[in-house]
Protein backbone atom coordinates (compact mmCIF):
# COMPACT_ATOMS: atom_id res chain seq x y z
CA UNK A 1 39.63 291.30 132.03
CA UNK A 2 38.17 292.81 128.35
CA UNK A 3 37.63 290.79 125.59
CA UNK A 4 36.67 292.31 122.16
CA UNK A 5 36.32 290.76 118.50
CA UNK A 6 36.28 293.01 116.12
CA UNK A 7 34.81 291.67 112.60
CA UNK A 8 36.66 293.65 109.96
CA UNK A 9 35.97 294.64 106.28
CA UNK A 10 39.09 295.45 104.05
CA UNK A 11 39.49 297.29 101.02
CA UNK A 12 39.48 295.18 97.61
CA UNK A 13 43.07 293.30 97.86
CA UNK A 14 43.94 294.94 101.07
CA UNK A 15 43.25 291.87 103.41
CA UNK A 16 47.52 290.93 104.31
CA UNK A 17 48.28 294.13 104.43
CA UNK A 18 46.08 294.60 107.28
CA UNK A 19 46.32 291.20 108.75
CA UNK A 20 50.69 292.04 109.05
CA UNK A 21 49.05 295.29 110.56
CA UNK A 22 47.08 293.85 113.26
CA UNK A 23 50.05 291.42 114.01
CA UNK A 24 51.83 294.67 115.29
CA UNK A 25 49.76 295.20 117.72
CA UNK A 26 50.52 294.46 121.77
CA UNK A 27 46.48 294.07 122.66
CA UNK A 28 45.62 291.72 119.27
CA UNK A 29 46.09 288.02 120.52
CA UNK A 30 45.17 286.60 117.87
CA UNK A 31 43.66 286.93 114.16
CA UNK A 32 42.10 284.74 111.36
CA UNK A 33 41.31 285.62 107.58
CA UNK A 34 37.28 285.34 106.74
CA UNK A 35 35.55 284.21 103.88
CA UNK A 36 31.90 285.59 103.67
CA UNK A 37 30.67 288.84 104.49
CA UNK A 38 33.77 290.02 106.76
CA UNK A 39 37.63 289.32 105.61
CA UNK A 40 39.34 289.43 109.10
CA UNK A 41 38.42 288.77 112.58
CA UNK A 42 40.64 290.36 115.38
CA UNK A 43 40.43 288.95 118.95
CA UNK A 44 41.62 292.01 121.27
CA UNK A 45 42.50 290.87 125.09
CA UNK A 46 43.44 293.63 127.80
CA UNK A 47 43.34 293.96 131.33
CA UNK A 48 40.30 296.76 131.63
CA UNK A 49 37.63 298.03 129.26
CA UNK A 50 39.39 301.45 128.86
CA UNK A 51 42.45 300.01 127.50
CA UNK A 52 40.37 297.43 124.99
CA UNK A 53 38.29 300.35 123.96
CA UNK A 54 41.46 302.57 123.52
CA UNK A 55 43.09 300.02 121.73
CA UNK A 56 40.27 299.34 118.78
CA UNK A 57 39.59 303.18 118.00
CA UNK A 58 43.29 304.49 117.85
CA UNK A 59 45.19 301.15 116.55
CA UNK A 60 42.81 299.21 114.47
CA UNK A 61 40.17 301.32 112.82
CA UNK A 62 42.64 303.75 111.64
CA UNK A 63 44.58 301.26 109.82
CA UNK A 64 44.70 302.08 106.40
CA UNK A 65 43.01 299.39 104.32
CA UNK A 66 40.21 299.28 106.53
CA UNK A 67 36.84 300.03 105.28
CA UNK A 68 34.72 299.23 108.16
CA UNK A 69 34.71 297.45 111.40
CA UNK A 70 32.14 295.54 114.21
CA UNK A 71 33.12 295.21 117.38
CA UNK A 72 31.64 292.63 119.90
CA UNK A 73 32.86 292.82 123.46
CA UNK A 74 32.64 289.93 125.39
CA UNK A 75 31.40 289.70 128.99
CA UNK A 76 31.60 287.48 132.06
CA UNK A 77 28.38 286.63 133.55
């Protein structure tokens, strides 16, 4: 099991746009709008690092509307 949030940083106005974006997405289980220095957090949940990894830099930073992303992959110790 792979767990990643990924702490996102929109464009000006952009925010839904990329929330209804994420929502599209098989691998994003869930997703919550920010208020501070990031505007969305993504929680990504897949069965193997590969496919977690594949997932965040071909379906969510390429999303237009994003201007910059931080990942955080969770691990069980």
């Amino acid at each position: 099991m792979a767990i990643g949030f990924i702490l996102i940083t929109t464009l000006p106005g952009r925010e839904q746009e990329v929330r209804d974006k994420l929502d599209k997405i098989k691998l994003v289980t869930s997703r919550w709008m920010l208020f501070g220095e990031y505007d969305l957090l993504a929680r990504v949940h897949s069965d193997d690092e590969f496919s977690l990894t594949k997932c965040i830099v071909e379906e969510i930073r390429p999303i237009d509307g994003i201007a910059d992303t931080k990942t955080l992959l969770g691990a069980e110790i």
